[in-house]
Protein backbone atom coordinates (compact mmCIF):
# COMPACT_ATOMS: atom_id res chain seq x y z
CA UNK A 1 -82.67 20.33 72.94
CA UNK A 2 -82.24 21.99 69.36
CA UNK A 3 -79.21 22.17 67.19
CA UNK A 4 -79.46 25.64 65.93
CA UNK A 5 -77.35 26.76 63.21
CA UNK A 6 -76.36 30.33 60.77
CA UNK A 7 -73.58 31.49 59.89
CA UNK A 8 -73.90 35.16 60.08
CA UNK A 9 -75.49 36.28 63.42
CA UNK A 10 -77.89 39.05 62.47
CA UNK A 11 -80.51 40.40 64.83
CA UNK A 12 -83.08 38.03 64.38
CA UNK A 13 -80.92 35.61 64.64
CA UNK A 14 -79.13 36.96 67.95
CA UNK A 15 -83.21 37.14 69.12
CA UNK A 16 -83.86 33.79 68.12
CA UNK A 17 -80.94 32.23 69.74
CA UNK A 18 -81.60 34.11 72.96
CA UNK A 19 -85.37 33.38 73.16
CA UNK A 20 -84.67 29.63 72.88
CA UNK A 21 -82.28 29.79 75.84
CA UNK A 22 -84.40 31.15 77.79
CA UNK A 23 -87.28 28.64 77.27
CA UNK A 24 -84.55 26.33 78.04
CA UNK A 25 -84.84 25.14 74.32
CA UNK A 26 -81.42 25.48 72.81
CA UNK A 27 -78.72 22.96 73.19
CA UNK A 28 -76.36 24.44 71.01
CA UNK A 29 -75.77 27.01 68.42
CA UNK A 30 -72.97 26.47 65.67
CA UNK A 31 -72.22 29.98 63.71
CA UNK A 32 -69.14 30.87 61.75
CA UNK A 33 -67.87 34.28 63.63
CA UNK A 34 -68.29 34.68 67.70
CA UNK A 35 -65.95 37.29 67.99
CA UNK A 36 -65.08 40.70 66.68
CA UNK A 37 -61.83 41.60 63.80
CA UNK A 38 -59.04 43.02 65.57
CA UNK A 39 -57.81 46.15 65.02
CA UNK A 40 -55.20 44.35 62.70
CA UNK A 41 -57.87 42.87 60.67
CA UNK A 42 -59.99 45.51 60.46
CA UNK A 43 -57.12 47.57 58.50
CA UNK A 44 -56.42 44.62 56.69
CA UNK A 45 -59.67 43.57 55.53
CA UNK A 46 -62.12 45.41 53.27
CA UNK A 47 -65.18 47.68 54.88
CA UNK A 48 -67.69 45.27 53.46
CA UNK A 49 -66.24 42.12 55.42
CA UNK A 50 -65.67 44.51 58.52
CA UNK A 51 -69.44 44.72 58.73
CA UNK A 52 -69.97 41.29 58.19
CA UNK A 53 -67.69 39.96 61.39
CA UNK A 54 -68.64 43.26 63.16
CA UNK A 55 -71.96 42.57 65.89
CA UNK A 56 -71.23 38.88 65.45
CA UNK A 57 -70.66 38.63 68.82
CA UNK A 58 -73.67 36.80 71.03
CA UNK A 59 -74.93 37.47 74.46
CA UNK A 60 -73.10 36.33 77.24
CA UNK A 61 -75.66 34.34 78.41
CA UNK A 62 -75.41 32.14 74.77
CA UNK A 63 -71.59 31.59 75.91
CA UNK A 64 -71.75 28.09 76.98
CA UNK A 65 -74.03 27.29 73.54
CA UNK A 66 -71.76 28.88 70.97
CA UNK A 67 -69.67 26.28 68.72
CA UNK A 68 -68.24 28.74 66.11
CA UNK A 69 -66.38 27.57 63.10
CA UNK A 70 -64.07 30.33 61.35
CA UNK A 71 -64.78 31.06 57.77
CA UNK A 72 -60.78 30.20 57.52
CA UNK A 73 -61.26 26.82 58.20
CA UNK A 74 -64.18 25.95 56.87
CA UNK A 75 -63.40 27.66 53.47
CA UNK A 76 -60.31 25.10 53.30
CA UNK A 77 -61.93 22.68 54.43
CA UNK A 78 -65.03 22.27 52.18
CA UNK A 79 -62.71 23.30 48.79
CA UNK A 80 -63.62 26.99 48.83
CA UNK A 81 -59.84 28.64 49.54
CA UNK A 82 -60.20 30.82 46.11
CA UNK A 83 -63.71 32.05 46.81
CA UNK A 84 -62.48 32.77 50.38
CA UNK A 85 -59.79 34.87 48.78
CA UNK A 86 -62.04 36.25 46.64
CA UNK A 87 -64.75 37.34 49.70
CA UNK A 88 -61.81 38.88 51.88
CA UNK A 89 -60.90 40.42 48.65
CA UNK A 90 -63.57 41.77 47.50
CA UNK A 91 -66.08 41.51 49.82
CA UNK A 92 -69.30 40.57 47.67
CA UNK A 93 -68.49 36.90 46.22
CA UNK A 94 -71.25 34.90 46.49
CA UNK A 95 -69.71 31.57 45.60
CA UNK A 96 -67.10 32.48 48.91
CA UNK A 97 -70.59 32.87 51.21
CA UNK A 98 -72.15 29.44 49.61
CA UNK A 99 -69.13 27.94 50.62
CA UNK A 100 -68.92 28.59 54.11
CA UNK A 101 -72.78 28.14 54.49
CA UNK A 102 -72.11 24.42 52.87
CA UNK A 103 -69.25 24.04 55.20
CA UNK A 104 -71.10 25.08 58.30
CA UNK A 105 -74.43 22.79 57.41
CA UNK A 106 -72.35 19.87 57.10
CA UNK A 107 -69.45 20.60 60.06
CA UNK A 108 -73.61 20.92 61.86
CA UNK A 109 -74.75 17.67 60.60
CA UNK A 110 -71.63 16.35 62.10
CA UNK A 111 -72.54 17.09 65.59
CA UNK A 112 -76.09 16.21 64.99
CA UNK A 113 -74.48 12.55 65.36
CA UNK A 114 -74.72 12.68 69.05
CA UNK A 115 -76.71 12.13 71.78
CA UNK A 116 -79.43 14.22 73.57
CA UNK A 117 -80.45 16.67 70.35
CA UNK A 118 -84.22 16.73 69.89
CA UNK A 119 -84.72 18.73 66.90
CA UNK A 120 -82.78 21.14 64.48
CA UNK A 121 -83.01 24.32 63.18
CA UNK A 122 -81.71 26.36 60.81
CA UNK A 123 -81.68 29.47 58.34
CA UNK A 124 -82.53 29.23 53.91
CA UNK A 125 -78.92 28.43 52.10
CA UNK A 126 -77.25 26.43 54.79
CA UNK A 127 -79.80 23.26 55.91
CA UNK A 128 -79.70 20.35 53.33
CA UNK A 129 -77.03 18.07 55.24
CA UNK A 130 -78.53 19.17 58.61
CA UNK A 131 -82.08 18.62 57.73
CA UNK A 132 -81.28 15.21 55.52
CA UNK A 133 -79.48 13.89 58.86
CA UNK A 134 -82.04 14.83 61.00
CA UNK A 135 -84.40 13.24 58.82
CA UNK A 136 -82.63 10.15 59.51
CA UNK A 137 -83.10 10.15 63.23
CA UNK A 138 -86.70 11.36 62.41
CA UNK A 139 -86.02 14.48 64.36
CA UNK A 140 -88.16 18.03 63.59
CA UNK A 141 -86.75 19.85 61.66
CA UNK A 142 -87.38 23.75 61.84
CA UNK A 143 -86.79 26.21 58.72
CA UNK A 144 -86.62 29.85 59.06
CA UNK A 145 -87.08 31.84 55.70
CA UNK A 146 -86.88 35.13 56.11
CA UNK A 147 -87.04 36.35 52.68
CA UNK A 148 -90.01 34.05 51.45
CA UNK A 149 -89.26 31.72 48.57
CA UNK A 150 -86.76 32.15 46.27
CA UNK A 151 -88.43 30.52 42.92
CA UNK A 152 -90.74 33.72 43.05
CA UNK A 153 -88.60 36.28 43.82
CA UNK A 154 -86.39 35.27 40.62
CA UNK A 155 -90.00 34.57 38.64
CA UNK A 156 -90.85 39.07 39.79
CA UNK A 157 -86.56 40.04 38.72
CA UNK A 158 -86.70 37.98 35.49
CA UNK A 159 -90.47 39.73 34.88
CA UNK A 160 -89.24 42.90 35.74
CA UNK A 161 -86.49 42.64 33.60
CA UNK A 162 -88.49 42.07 30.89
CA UNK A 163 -90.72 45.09 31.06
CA UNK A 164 -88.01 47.12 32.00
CA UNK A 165 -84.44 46.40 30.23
CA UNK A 166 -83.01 50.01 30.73
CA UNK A 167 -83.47 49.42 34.71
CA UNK A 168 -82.19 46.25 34.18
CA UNK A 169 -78.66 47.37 33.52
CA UNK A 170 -75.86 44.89 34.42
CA UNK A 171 -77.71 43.98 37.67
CA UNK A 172 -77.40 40.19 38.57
CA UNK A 173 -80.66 37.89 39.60
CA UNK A 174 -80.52 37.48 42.59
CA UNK A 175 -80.27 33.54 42.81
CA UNK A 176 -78.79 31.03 40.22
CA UNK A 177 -79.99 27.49 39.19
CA UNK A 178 -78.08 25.87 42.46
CA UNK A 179 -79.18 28.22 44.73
CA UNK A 180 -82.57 27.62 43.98
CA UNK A 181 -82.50 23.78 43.75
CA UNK A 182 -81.28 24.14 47.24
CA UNK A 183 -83.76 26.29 48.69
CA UNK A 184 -86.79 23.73 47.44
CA UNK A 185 -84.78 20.90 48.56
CA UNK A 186 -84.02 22.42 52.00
CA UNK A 187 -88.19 23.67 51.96
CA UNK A 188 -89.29 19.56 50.98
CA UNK A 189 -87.15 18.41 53.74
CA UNK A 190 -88.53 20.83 56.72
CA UNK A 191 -91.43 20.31 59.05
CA UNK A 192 -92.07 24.24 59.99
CA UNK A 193 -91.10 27.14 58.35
CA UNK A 194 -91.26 30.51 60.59
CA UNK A 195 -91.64 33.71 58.09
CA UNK A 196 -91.87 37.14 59.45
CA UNK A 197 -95.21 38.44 57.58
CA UNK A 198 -98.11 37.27 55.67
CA UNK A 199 -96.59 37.94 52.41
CA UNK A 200 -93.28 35.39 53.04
CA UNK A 201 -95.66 32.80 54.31
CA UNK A 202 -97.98 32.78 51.19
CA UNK A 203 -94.40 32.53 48.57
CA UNK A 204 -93.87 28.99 50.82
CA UNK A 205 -97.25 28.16 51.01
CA UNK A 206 -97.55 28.17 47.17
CA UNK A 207 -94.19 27.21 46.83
CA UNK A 208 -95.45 23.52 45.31
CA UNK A 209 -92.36 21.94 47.31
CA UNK A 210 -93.17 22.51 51.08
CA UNK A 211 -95.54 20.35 53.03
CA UNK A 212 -95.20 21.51 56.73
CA UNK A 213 -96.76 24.33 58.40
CA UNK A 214 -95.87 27.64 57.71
CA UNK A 215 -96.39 30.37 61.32
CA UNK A 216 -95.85 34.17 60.81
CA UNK A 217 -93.65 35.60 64.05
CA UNK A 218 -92.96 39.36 62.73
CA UNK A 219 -89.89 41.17 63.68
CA UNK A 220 -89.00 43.82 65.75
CA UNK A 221 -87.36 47.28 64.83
CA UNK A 222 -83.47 47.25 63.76
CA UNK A 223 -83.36 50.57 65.22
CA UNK A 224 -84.14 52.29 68.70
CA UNK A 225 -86.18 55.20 68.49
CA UNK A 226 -86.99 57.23 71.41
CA UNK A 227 -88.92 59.73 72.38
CA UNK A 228 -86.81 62.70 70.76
CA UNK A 229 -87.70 60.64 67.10
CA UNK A 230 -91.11 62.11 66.96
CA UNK A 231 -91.62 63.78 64.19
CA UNK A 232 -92.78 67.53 64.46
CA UNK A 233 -96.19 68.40 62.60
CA UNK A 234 -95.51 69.77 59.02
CA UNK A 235 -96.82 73.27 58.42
CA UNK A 236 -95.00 73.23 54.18
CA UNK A 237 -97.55 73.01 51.58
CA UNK A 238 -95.01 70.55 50.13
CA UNK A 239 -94.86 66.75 51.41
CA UNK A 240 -91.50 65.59 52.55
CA UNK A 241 -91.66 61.80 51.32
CA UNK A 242 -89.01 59.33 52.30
CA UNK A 243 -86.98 56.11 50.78
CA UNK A 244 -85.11 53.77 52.14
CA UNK A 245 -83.57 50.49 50.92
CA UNK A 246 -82.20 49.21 48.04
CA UNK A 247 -81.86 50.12 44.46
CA UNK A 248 -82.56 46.83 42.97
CA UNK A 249 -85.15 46.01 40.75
CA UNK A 250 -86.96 44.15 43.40
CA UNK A 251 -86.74 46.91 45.60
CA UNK A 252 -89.77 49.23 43.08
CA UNK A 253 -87.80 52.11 43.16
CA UNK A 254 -88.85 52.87 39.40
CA UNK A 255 -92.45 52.77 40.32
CA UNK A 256 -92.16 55.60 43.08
CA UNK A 257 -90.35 57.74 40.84
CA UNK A 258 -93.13 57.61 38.42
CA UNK A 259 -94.92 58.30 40.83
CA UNK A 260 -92.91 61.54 41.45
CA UNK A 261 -93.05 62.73 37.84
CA UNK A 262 -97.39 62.18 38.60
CA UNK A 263 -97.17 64.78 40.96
CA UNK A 264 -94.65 67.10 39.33
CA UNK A 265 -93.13 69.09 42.09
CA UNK A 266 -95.65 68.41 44.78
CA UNK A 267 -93.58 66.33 47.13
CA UNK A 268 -90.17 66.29 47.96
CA UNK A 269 -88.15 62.49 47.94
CA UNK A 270 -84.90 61.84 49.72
CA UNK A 271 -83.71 58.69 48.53
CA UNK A 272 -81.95 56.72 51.67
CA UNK A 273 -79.95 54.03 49.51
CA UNK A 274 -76.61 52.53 48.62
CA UNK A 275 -75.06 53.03 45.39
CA UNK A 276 -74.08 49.59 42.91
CA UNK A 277 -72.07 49.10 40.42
CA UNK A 278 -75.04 47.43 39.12
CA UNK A 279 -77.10 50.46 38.89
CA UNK A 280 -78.33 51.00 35.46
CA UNK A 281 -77.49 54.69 34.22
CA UNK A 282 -81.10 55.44 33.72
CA UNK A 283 -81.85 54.68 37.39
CA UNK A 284 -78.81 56.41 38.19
CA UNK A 285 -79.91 59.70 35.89
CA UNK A 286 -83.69 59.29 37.84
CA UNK A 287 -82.18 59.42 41.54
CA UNK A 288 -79.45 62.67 41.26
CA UNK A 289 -82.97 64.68 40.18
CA UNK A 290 -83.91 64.12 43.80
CA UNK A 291 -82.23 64.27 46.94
CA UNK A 292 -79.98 60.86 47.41
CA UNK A 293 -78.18 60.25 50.51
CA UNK A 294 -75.52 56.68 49.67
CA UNK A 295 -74.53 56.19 53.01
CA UNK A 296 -76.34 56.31 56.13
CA UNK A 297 -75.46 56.14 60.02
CA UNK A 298 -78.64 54.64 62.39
CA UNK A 299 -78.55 57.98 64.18
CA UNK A 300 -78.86 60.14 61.10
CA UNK A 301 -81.18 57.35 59.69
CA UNK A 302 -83.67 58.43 62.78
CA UNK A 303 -83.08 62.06 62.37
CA UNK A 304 -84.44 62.54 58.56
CA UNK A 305 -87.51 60.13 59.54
CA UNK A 306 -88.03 62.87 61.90
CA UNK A 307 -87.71 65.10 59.01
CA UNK A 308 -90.02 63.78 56.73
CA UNK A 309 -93.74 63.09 56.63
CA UNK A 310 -94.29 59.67 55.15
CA UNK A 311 -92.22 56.44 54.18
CA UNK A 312 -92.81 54.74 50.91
CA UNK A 313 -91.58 51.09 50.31
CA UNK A 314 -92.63 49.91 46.68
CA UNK A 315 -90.91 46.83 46.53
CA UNK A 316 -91.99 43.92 44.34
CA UNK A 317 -90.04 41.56 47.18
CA UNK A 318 -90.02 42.03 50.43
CA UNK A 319 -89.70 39.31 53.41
CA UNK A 320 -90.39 41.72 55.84
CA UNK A 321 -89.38 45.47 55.14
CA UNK A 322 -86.52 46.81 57.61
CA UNK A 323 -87.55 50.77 57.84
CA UNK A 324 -91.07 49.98 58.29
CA UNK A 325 -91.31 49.42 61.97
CA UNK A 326 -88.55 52.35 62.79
CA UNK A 327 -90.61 55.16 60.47
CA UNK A 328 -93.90 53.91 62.24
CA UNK A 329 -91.98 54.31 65.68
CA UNK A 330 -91.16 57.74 64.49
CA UNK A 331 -94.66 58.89 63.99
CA UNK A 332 -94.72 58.78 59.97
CA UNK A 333 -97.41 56.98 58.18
CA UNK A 334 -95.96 54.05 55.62
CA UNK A 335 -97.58 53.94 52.17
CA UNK A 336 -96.09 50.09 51.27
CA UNK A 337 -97.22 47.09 48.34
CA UNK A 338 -98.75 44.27 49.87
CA UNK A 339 -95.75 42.06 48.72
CA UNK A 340 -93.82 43.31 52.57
CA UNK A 341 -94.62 42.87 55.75
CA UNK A 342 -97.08 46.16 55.18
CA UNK A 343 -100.17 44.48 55.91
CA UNK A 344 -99.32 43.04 59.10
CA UNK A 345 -98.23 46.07 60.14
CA UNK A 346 -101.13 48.44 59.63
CA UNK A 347 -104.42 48.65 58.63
CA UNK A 348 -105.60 50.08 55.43
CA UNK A 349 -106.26 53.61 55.68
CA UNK A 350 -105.46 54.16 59.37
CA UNK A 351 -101.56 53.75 59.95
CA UNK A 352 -101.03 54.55 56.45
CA UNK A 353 -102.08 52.35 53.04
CA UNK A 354 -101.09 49.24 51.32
CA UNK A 355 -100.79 49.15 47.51
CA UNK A 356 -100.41 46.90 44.60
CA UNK A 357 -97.10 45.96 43.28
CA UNK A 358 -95.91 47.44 39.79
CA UNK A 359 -98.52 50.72 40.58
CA UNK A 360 -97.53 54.23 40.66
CA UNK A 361 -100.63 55.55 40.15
CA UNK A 362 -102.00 53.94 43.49
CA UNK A 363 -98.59 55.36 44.83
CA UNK A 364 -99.23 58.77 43.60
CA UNK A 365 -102.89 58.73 44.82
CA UNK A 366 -102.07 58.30 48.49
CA UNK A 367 -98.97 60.59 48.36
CA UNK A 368 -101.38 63.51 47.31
CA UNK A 369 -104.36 62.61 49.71
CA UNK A 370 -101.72 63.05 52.61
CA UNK A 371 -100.54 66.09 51.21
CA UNK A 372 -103.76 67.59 50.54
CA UNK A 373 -104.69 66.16 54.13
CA UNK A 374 -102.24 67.18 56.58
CA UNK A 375 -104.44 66.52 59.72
CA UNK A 376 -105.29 63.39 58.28
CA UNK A 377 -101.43 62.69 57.78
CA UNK A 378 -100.39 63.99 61.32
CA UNK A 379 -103.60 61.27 62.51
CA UNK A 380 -102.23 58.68 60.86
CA UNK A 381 -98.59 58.97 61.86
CA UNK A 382 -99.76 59.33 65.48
CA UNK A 383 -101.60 55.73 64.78
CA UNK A 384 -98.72 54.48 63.34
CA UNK A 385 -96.69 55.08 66.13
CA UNK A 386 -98.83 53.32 68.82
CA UNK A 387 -98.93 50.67 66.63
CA UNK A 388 -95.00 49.89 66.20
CA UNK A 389 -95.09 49.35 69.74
CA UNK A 390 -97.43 46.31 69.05
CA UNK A 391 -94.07 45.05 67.53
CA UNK A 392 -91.08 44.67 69.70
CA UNK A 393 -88.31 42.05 69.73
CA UNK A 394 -89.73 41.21 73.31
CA UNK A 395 -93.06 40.01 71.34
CA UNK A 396 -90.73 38.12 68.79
CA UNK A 397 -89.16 36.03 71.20
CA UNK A 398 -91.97 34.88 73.04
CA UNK A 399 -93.82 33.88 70.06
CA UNK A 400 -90.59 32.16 68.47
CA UNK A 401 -90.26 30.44 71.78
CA UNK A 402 -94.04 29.19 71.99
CA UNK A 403 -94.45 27.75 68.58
CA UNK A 404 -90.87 25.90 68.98
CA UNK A 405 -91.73 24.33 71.98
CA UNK A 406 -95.23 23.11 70.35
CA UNK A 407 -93.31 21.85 67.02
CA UNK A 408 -90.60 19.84 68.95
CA UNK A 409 -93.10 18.82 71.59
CA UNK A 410 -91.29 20.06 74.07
């Protein structure tokens, strides 16, 4: 029986939890939060931490398995009570979440002390104490790394950087020193490492630090689309091209845009993305020429992806790609780098196309074929929608479920 651990509950990890319940796999699961913020809290507290506690909540059928700790207690506990402050504060300190990962691996590694556990697993930034102790009782030890390895993502932001400074702005990398020396001492100590695409498994593979075997289980889609999310066939001249993610320099947004000024009027870009205070005022002075929405609710998520003709995700860094699976579901073709989850999703040409990193030309290219094309557009969005329902969370679990059982023997 495994000794799962994280302490923020997202899907995947709600999946994961579930599917190794049902294959009769999990012993327990220790999380931080297995409850939601009263209404008391949830006027007290800032919207940022709201959304962290909210969905935190497991299935019912996890309710004997669930050992939460409280970010109160282990915040205290593990010599974080200022960064605590500072995350209920604020909402964003990263030293607060390091903290209560720390204090969850080790309250973990704790428990690992008894009887009847027969492996462990657990999530990047909160597995050193469990893994070290399971190490001891030469137990597997199971890693999931969702965003591929850290050391290159920082090696693409401090590159990036580089070539452009004015994007740069006041933005943050996205790991320090610690953080990092923590992630390849958490990747030495694991047996398997379970990555959701192609492009995550080949960062760990040529990580230099990990040893074990590295299996692909995509996810599913965040979002439900049915069958009113189809999108209607375009009949404008003018292609309706859509963004969503991050701003980050990571997330290629610069690249699209140039790829925008390439076709000078041509297409029409609705930018689906949060604002920072990080954002640099060049990237800032790029976005308000197109159409930016900040802030977006699932529902009207699916309703412009019904409005627009094609998704494009440029990122230099991607684990997997969140909006890739729901545009695909809603019958638009995905132009995507080949550092997401892009080429596990489609194939080349037929679902949509995968492009290099860092290339707007490339970007631009397939952005005016589809435009040019739009039978060959409407084709490939129909493809694309068969083929997101290749990729379900049903699909995930089974898969996470098999290759468990085979690494703990079980």
């Amino acid at each position: 029986m495994l000794l799962f651990c994280h302490p923020f509950g997202g899907p995947a990890v709600r999946h994961a939890a579930v599917a190794l319940n049902e294959a009769g796999l999990l012993g327990e699961f220790w999380t931080c939060v297995h409850t939601q913020p009263t209404a008391l809290l949830r006027r007290l507290m800032p919207e940022p931490v709201v959304r962290q506690f909210t969905g935190q909540r497991f299935p019912l059928q996890l309710a004997g398995r669930v050992r939460a700790a409280p970010l109160e207690e282990l915040s205290q506990g593990f010599g974080q009570p200022l960064a605590f402050r500072r995350l209920i504060r604020r909402g964003h300190d990263r030293l607060a979440v390091v903290g209560v990962q720390q204090g969850l691996d080790l309250r973990a590694s704790e428990r690992l002390c008894s009887d009847g556990f027969t492996g462990v697993y657990a999530y990047e930034g909160g597995a050193t104490a469990l893994f070290r102790a399971a190490q001891q009782r030469h137990l597997p030890r199971l890693y999931d790394v969702p965003n591929g390895y850290a050391r290159r993502a920082q090696a693409l932001f401090d590159e990036e950087a580089l070539l452009a400074p004015r994007w740069a702005g006041a933005e943050t990398p996205r790991h320090d020193g610690a953080s990092l020396d923590a992630h390849d001492a958490e990747l030495a100590l694991a047996d398997v490492a379970f990555v959701p695409s192609t492009f995550a498994m080949q960062t760990v593979d040529r990580s230099g630090v990990f040893t074990g075997t590295v299996v692909v289980v995509p996810h599913g889609p965040l979002l439900h689309v049915g069958d009113a999310g189809i999108r209607p066939r375009r009949v404008s001249k003018t292609l309706r091209v859509l963004y969503v993610g991050g701003l980050g320099l990571l997330d290629g947004v610069r690249y699209l845009l140039a790829a925008c000024r390439r076709l000078s009027g041509a297409i029409d870009v609705t930018f689906v993305a949060p604002p920072s205070s990080e954002l640099a005022p060049a990237a800032e002075d790029a976005l308000t020429r197109h159409r930016w929405i900040p802030s977006c609710t699932p529902d009207r998520l699916l309703d412009e992806m019904t409005r627009h003709d094609v998704l494009v995700l440029p990122s230099l860094f991607e684990g997997f790609g969140r909006p890739l699976l729901e545009a695909m579901a809603s019958g638009l073709p995905i132009v995507a780098t080949d550092h997401t989850a892009a080429p596990d999703l489609i194939d080349d040409g037929v679902q949509g196309y995968v492009v290099p990193i860092r290339d707007a030309d490339a970007i631009a290219e397939k952005l005016d074929l589809l435009r040019r094309e739009p039978d060959l557009c409407a084709t490939m969005g129909h493809a694309a929608r068969r083929r997101a329902t290749e990729f379900s969370w049903e699909n995930y679990r089974a898969s996470l479920a098999a290759c468990t059982a085979v690494a703990i023997g079980g």
